[in-house]
Protein backbone atom coordinates (compact mmCIF):
# COMPACT_ATOMS: atom_id res chain seq x y z
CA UNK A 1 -6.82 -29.27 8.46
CA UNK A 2 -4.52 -27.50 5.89
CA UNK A 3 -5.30 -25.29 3.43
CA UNK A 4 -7.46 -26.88 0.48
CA UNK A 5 -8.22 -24.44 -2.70
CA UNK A 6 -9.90 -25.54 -5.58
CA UNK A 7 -7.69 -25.31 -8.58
CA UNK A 8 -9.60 -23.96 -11.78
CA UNK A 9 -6.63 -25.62 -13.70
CA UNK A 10 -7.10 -28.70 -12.15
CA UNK A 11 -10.92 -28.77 -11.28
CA UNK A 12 -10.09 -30.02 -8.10
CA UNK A 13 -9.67 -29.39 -4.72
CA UNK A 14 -5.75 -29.56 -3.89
CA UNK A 15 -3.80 -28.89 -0.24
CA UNK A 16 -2.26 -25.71 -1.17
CA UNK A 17 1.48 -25.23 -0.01
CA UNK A 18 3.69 -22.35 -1.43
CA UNK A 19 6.79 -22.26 -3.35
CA UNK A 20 8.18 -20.31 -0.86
CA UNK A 21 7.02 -21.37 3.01
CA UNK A 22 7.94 -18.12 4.33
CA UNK A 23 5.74 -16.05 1.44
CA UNK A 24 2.85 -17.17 -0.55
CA UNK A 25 2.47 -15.08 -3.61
CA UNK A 26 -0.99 -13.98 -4.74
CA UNK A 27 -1.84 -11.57 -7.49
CA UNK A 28 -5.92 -10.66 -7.60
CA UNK A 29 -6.77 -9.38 -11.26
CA UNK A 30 -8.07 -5.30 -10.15
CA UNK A 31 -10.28 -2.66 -11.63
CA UNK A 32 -9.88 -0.88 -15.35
CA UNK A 33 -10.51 2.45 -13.66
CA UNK A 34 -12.86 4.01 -16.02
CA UNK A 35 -16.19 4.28 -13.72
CA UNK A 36 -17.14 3.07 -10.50
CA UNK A 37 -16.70 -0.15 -9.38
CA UNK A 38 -20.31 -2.40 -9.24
CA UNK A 39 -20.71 -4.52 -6.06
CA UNK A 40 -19.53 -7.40 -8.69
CA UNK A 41 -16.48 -6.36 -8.89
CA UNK A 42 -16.05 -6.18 -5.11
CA UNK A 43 -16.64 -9.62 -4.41
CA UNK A 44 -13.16 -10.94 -5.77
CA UNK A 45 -11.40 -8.28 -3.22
CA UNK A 46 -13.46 -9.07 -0.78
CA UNK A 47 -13.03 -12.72 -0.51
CA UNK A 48 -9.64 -12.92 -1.97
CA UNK A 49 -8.83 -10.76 0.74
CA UNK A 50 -9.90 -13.39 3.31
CA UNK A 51 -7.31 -15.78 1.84
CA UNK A 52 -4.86 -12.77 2.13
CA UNK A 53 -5.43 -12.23 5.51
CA UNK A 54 -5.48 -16.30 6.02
CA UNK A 55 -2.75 -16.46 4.31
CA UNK A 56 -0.64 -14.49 6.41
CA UNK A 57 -1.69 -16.18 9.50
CA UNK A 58 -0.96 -19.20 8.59
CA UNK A 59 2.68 -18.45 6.96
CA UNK A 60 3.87 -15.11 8.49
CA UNK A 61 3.90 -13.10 5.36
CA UNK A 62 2.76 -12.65 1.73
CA UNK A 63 3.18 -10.61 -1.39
CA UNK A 64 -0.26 -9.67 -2.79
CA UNK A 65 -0.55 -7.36 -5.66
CA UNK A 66 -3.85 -6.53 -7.09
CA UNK A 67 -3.24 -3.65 -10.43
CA UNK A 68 -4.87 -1.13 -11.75
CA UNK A 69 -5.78 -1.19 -15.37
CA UNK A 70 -4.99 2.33 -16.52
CA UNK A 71 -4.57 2.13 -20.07
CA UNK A 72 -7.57 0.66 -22.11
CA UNK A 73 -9.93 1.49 -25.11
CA UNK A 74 -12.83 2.39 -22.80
CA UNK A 75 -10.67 4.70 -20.44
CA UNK A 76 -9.63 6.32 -23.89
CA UNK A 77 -13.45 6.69 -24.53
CA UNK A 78 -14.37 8.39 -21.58
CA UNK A 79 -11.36 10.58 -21.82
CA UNK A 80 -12.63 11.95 -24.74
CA UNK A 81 -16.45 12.18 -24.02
CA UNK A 82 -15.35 14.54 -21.01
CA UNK A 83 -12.35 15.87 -23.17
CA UNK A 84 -9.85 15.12 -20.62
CA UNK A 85 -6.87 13.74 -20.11
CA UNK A 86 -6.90 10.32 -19.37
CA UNK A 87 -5.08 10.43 -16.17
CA UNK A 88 -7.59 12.37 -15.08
CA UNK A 89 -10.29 9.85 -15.91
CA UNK A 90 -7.92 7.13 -14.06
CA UNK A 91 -7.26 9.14 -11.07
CA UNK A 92 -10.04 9.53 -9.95
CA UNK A 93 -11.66 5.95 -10.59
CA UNK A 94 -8.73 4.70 -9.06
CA UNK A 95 -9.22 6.86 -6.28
CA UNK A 96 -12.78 5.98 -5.73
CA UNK A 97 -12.22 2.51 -6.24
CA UNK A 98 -9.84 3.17 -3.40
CA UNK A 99 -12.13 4.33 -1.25
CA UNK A 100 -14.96 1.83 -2.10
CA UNK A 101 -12.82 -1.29 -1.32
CA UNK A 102 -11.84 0.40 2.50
CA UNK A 103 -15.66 0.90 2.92
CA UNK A 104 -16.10 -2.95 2.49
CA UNK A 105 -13.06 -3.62 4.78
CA UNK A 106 -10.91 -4.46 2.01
CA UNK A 107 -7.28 -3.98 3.43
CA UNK A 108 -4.90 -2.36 0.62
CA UNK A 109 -2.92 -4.95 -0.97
CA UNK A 110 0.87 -5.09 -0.43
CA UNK A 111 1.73 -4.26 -3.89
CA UNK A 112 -0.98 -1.71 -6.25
CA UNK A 113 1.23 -2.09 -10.04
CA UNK A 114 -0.71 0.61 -12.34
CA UNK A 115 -0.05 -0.85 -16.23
CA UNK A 116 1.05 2.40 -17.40
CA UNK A 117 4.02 2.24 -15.11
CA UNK A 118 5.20 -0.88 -16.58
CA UNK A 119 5.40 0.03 -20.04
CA UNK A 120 8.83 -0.75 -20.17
CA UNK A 121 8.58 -4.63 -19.25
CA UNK A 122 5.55 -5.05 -20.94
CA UNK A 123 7.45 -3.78 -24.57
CA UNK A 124 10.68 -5.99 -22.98
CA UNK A 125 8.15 -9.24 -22.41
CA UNK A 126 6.54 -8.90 -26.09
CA UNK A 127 10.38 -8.72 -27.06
CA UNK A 128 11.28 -11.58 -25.69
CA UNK A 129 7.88 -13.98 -27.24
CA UNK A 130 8.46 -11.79 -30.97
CA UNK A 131 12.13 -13.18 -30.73
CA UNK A 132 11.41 -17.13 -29.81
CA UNK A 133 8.43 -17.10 -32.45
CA UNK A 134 5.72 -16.68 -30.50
CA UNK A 135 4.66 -13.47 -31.54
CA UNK A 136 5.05 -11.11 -34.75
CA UNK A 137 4.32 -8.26 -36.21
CA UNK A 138 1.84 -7.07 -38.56
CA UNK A 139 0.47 -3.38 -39.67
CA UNK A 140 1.61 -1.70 -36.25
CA UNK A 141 0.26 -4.62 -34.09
CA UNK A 142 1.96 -7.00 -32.42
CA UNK A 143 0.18 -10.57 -31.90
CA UNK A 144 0.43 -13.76 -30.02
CA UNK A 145 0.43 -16.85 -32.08
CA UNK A 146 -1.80 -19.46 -30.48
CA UNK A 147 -0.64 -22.01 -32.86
CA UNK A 148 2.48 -21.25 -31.32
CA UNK A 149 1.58 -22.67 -27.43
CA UNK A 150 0.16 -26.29 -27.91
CA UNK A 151 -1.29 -25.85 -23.84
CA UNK A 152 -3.69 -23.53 -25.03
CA UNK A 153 -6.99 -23.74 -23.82
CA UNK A 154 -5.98 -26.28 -20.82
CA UNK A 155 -7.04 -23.44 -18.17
CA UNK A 156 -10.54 -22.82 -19.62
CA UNK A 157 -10.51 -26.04 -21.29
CA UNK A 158 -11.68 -24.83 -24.40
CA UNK A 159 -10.51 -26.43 -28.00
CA UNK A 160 -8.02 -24.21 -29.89
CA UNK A 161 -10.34 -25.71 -32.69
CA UNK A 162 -13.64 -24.95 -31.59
CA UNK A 163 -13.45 -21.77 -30.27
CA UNK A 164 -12.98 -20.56 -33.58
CA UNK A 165 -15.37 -22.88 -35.57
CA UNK A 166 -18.43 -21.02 -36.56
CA UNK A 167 -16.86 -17.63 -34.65
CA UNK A 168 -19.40 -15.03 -36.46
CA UNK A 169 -16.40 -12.45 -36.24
CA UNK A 170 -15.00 -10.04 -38.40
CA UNK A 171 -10.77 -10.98 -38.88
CA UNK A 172 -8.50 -8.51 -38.88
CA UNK A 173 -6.20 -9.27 -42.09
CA UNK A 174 -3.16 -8.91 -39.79
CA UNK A 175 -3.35 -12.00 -38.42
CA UNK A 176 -2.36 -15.34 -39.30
CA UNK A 177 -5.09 -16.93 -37.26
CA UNK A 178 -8.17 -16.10 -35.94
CA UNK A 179 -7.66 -16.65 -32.85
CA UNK A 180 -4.43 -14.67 -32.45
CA UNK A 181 -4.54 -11.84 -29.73
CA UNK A 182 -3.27 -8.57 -29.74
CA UNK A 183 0.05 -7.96 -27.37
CA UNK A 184 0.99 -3.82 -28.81
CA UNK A 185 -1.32 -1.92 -30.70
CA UNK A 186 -1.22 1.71 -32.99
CA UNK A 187 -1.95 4.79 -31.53
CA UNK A 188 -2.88 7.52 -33.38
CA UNK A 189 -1.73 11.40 -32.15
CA UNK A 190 -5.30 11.74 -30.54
CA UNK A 191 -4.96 8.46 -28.65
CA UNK A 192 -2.43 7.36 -25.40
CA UNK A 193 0.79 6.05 -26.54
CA UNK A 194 4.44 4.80 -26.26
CA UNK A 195 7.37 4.25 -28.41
CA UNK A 196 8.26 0.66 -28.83
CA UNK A 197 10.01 -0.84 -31.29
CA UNK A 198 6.86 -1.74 -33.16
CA UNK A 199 6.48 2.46 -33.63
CA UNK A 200 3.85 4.24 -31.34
CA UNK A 201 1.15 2.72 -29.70
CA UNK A 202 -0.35 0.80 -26.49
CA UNK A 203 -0.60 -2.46 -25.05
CA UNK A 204 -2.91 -5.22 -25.18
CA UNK A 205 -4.93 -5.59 -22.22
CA UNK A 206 -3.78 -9.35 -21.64
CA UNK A 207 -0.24 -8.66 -21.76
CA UNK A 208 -0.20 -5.81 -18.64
CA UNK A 209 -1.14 -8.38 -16.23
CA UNK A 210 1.75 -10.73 -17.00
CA UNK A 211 4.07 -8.08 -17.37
CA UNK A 212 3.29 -6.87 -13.80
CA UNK A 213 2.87 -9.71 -12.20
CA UNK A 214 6.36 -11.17 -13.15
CA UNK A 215 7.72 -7.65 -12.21
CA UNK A 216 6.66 -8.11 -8.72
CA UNK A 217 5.71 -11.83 -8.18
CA UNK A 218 8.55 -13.44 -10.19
CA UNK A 219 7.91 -15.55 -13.18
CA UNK A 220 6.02 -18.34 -11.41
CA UNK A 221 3.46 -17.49 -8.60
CA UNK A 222 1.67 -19.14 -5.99
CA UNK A 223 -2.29 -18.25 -6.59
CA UNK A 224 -3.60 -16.03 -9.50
CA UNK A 225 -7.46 -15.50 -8.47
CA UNK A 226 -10.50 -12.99 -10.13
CA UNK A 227 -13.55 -13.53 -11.40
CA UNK A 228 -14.96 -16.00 -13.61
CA UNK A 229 -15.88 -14.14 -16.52
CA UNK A 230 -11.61 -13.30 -16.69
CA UNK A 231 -10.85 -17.36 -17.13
CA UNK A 232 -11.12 -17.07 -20.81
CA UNK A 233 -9.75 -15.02 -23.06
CA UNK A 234 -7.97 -12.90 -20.36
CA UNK A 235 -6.48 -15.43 -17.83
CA UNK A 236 -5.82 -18.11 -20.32
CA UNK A 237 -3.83 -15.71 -22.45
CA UNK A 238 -1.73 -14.61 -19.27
CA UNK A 239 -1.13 -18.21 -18.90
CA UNK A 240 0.03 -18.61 -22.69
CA UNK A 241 2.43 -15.41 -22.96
CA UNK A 242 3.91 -15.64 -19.67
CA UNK A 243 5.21 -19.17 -20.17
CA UNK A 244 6.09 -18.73 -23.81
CA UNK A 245 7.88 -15.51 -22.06
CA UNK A 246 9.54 -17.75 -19.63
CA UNK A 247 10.84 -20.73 -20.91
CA UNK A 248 7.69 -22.88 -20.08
CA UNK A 249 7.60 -22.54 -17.06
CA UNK A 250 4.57 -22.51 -14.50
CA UNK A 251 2.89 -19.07 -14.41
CA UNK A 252 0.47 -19.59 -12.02
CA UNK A 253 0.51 -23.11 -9.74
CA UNK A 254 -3.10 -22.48 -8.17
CA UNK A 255 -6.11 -20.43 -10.05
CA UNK A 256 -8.97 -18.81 -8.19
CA UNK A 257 -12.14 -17.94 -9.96
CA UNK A 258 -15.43 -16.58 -8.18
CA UNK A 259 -18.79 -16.86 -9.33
CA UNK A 260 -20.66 -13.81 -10.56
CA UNK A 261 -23.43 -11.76 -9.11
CA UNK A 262 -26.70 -11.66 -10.04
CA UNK A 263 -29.49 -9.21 -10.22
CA UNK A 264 -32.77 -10.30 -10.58
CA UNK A 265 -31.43 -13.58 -11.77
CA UNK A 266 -29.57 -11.60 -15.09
CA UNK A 267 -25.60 -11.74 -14.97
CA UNK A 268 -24.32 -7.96 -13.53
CA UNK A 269 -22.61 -6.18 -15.90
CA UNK A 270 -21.97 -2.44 -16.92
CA UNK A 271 -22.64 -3.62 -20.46
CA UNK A 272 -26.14 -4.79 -19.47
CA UNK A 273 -26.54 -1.70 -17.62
CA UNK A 274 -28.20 -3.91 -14.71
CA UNK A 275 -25.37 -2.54 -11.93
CA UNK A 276 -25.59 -1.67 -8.58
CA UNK A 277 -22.42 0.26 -7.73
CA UNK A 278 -20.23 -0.03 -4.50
CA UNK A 279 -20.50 3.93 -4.30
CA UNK A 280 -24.11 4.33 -4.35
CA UNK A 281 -25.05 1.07 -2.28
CA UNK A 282 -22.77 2.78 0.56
CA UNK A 283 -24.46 5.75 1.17
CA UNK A 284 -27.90 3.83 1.46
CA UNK A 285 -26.51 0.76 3.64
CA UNK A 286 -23.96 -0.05 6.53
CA UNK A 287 -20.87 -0.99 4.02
CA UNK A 288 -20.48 -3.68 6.55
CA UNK A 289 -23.73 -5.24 5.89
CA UNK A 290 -22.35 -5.69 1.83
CA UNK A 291 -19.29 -7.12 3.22
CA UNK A 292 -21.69 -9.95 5.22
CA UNK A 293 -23.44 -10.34 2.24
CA UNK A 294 -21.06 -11.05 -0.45
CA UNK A 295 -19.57 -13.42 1.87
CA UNK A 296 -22.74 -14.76 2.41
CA UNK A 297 -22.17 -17.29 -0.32
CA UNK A 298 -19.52 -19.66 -1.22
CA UNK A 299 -17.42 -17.82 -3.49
CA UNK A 300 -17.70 -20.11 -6.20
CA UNK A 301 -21.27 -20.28 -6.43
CA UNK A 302 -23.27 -17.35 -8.20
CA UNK A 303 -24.92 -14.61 -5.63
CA UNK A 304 -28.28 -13.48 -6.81
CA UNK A 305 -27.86 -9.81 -5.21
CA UNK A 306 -30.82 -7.96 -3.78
CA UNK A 307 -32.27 -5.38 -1.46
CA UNK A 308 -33.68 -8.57 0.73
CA UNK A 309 -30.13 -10.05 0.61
CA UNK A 310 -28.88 -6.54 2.30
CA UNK A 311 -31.81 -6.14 4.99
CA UNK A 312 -30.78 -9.91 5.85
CA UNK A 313 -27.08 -9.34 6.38
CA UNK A 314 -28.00 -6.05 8.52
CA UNK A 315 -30.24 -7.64 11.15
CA UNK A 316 -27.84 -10.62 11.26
CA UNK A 317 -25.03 -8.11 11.93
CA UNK A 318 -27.95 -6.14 14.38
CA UNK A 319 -28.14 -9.50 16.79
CA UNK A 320 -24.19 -9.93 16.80
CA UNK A 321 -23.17 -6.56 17.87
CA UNK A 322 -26.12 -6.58 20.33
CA UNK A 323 -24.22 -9.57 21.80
CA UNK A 324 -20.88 -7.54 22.07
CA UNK A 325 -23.08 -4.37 23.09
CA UNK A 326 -24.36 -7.20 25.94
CA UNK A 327 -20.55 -8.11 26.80
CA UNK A 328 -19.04 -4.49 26.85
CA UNK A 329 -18.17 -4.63 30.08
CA UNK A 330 -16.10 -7.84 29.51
CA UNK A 331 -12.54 -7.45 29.15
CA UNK A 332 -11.73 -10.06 25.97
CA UNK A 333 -8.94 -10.07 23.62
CA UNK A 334 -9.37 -11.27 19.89
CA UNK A 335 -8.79 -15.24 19.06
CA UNK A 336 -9.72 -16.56 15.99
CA UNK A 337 -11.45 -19.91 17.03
CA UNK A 338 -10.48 -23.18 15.08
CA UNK A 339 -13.77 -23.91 13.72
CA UNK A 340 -13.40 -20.54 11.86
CA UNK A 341 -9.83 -21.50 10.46
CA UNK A 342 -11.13 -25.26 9.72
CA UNK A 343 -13.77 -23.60 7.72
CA UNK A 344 -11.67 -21.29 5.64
CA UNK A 345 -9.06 -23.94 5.28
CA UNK A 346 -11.95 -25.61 3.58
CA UNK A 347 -11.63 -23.81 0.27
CA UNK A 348 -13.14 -20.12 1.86
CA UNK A 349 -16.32 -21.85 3.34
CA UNK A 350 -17.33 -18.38 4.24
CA UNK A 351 -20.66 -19.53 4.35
CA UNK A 352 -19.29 -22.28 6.86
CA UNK A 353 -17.47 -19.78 8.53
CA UNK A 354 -20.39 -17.36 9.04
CA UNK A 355 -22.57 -20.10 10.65
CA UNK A 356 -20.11 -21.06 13.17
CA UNK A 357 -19.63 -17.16 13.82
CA UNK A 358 -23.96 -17.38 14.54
CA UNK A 359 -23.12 -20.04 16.95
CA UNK A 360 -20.50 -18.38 19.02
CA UNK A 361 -22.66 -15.55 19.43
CA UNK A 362 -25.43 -17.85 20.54
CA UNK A 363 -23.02 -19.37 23.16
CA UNK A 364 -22.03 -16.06 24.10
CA UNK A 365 -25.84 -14.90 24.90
CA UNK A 366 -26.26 -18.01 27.11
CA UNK A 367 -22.89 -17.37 29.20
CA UNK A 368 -23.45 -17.75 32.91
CA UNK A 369 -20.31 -17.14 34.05
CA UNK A 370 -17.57 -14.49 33.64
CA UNK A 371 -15.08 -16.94 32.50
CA UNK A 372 -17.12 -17.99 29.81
CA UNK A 373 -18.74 -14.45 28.92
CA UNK A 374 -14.99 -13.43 28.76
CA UNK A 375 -14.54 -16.46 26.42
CA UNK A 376 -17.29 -16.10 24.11
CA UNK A 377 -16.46 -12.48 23.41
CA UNK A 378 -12.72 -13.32 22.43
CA UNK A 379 -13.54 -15.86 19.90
CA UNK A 380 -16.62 -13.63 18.77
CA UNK A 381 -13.80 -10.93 18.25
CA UNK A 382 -11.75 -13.61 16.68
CA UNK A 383 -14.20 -14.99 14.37
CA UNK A 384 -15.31 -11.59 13.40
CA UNK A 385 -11.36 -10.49 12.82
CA UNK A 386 -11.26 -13.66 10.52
CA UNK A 387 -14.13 -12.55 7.97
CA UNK A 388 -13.42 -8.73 8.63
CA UNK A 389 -16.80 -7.92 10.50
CA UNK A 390 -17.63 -7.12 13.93
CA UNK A 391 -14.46 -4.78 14.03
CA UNK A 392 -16.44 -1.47 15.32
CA UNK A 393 -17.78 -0.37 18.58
CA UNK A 394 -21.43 -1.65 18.78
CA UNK A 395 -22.45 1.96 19.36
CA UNK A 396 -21.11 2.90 16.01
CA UNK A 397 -22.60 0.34 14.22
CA UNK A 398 -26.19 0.82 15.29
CA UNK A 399 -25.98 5.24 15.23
CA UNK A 400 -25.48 4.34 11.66
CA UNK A 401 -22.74 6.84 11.10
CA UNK A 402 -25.38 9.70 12.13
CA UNK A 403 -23.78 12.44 13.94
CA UNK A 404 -22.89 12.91 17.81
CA UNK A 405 -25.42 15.90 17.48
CA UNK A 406 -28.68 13.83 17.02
CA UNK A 407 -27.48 11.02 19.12
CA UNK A 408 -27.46 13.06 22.09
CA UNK A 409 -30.95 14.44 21.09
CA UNK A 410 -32.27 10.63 21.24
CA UNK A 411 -30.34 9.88 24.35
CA UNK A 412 -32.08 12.61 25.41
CA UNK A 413 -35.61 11.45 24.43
CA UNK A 414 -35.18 8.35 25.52
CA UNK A 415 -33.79 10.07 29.20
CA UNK A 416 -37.22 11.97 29.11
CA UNK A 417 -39.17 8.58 28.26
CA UNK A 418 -37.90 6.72 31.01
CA UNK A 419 -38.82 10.07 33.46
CA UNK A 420 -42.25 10.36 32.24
CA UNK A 421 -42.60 6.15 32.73
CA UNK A 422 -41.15 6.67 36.63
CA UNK A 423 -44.25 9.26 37.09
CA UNK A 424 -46.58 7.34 35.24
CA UNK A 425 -47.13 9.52 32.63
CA UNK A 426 -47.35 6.78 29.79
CA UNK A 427 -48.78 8.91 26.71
CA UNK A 428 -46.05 11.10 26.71
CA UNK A 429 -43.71 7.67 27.18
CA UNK A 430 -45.61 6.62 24.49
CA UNK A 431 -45.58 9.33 22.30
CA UNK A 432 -41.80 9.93 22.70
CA UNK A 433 -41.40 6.32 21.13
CA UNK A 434 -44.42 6.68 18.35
CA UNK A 435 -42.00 9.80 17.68
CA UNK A 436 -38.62 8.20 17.63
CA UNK A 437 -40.44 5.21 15.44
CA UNK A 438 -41.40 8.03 12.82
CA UNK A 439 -37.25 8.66 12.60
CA UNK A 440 -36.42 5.11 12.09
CA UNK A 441 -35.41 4.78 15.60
CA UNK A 442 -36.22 1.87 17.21
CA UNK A 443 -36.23 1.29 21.00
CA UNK A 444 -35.78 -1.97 22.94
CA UNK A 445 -36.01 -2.19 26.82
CA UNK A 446 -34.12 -4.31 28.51
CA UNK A 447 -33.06 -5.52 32.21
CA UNK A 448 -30.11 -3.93 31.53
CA UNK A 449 -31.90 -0.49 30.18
CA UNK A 450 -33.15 1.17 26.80
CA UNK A 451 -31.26 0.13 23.68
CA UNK A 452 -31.95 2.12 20.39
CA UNK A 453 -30.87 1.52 16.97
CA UNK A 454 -31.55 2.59 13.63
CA UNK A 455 -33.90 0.79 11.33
């Protein structure tokens, strides 16, 4: 099976093939680095960099940029609540975001564009739309003239019309219409800014992404994915100034949109204030265990994210590195199996994917023969390489990340359990488990010996 994405322009599923056969493009809409990151906004990384990976499996190389929003109104806010600069607001968002994303297994994309290093081809792309008429300038501001681009709307699908009948907002008396969005904005002295030809000020936030994705993309790309809650106003005004910009032609030939996250059945949102963010959730779980769950889902469909959700994922991921812990003496390179690929190919069935992973490890616990223990580990490996799971040493995973310290001090309990059991002295075998029960360490015996893990 090849590749099949479904196409938020289209609303259907299409066979994707790129422009280029050699390299797919693929710019993922990234964080406005003002706070930490919820586990929302990791689910677009996280999945889109599944395709990534795919991607570059299937055609030997890509160019994936994913930017940082650096320059906004709320990053100005937060710069002066702290009375910073804001680079020092953005650094070290950016940072954290940073290392968020590599706790979730997110791999770095090829290509990080930050939108205040781009000010010069964002001010030379709102040139180009102010000179063919698709943009002017009013009071300091340029804006985009909707009227101006008769396709807009055809990526949200949304009426030109009625978006604006019965809007219950307040017009700026800049614009000519309503709907009109701002590309370059004023800054005052106390307030981030550039000189343009328009005098002193910022961009829009629409405008960065289509400046920086033509920078390093080119002016039509392959796949433009993010969340849902981007598709209107933000993506479909990319798609309206970058082909105005460009002569008409395609800015983006596929669109990827996942579905939002849920708590307690309420949209997540730092507006709402009902967030649950990357950098807290890691220090109380295995990061891997959010990774299992925000795949967990088809990426489409909403997640409904919740502390039962987690505990799920981590005994799931418990049972298949017991299976490698089973198989470590098995010698067993990674291969991706093609039920994994056929599933992915299948528009990111990660959910697909994740049940024939289940499967392979079940296959793998019923091996009766070296050839097909060494088997089932390689397309465990495989399948786990695929999603981005599985990638640790078993021992790792179930210490926890506590240090080599107290693991030796269990080993060592559990050494003094198994004495006291070979002279028969079961209360203090039994009290040296009640004990390492009361730490959240939970012992399993085996044929093959004790196994601990953390609970």
């Amino acid at each position: 099976m090849s590749l099949r994405l479904f196409n938020s322009l289209t609303r259907r599923v299409e066979p994707f093939a790129p422009l280029d056969p050699a390299c797919p493009t693929l710019y993922v809409c990234g964080p406005t680095v003002y706070n930490y990151a919820h586990i929302g906004n990791a689910r677009g990384p996280v999945v889109f960099g599944v395709l990534a990976a795919l991607l570059r499996r299937r055609y030997g190389d890509l160019r994936y940029a994913r930017n940082i929003t650096d320059v906004d109104d709320k990053i100005n806010a937060a710069a002066r609540e702290r009375g910073v600069p804001i680079s020092e607001i953005t650094d070290r968002y950016a940072a954290a975001y940073r290392e968020d994303m590599a706790a979730l297994g997110v791999a770095a994309p090829d290509i990080e564009p930050a939108a205040t290093a781009h000010i010069g081809e964002i001010v030379a792309m709102i040139e180009r739309l102010v000179g063919s008429g698709h943009a002017y300038a009013a009071e300091g501001h340029v804006l985009f003239s909707v009227a101006s681009f008769e396709g807009y709307g055809k990526l949200s699908r949304r009426d030109p019309d009625e978006m604006l009948a019965g809007a219950r907002v307040e017009v700026a008396p800049y614009k000519r219409d309503a709907g009109d969005f701002v590309l370059w904005k004023p800054s005052t002295d106390d307030l981030p800014g550039w000189d343009s030809p328009w005098g002193r000020g910022r961009p829009g936030w629409h405008i960065e992404c289509s400046a920086m994705a033509a920078a390093h993309l080119g002016e039509t790309i392959d796949i433009h994915a993010g969340g849902i809650d981007l598709q209107f106003p933000h993506h479909e005004n990319e798609v309206a100034q970058s082909e105005c910009a460009h002569g008409g032609r395609t800015f983006a030939r596929f669109w990827l949109h996942n579905g939002m996250l849920t708590l307690t059945g309420a949209k997540m949102s730092k507006s709402a204030g009902n967030i649950e963010k990357v950098n807290d959730l890691r220090q109380r779980h295995p990061p891997e265990a959010l990774r299992y769950a925000l795949l967990s889902a088809h990426y489409r469909q909403p997640l409904d994210w919740s502390d039962n959700l987690i505990e799920q994922s981590v005994r799931t991921l418990d049972r298949l590195y017991g299976t490698l812990r089973d198989l470590a003496a098995v010698e067993a390179a990674p291969q991706i199996p093609a039920a994994i690929e056929a599933a992915l190919d299948d528009d990111l069935n990660t959910p697909q994917a994740l049940a024939e992973l289940a499967g392979i490890a079940a296959d793998a616990r019923k091996a009766d023969s070296d050839e097909l223990r060494k088997q089932s580990k390689s397309q465990l490996l495989g399948a786990g390489l695929a999603l981005g799971l599985l990638q640790q040493d078993p021992a790792a995973w179930f210490a926890r990340g506590a240090s080599g310290d107290d693991d030796a001090r269990i080993r060592g309990l559990i050494d003094e359990r198994a004495a006291a059991k070979k002279n028969r002295d079961f209360a203090r075998a039994d009290a040296i488990r009640e004990q390492l029960a009361a730490e959240g360490v939970l012992l399993e015996d085996t044929p093959q010996g004790v196994r601990w893990k953390r609970a």
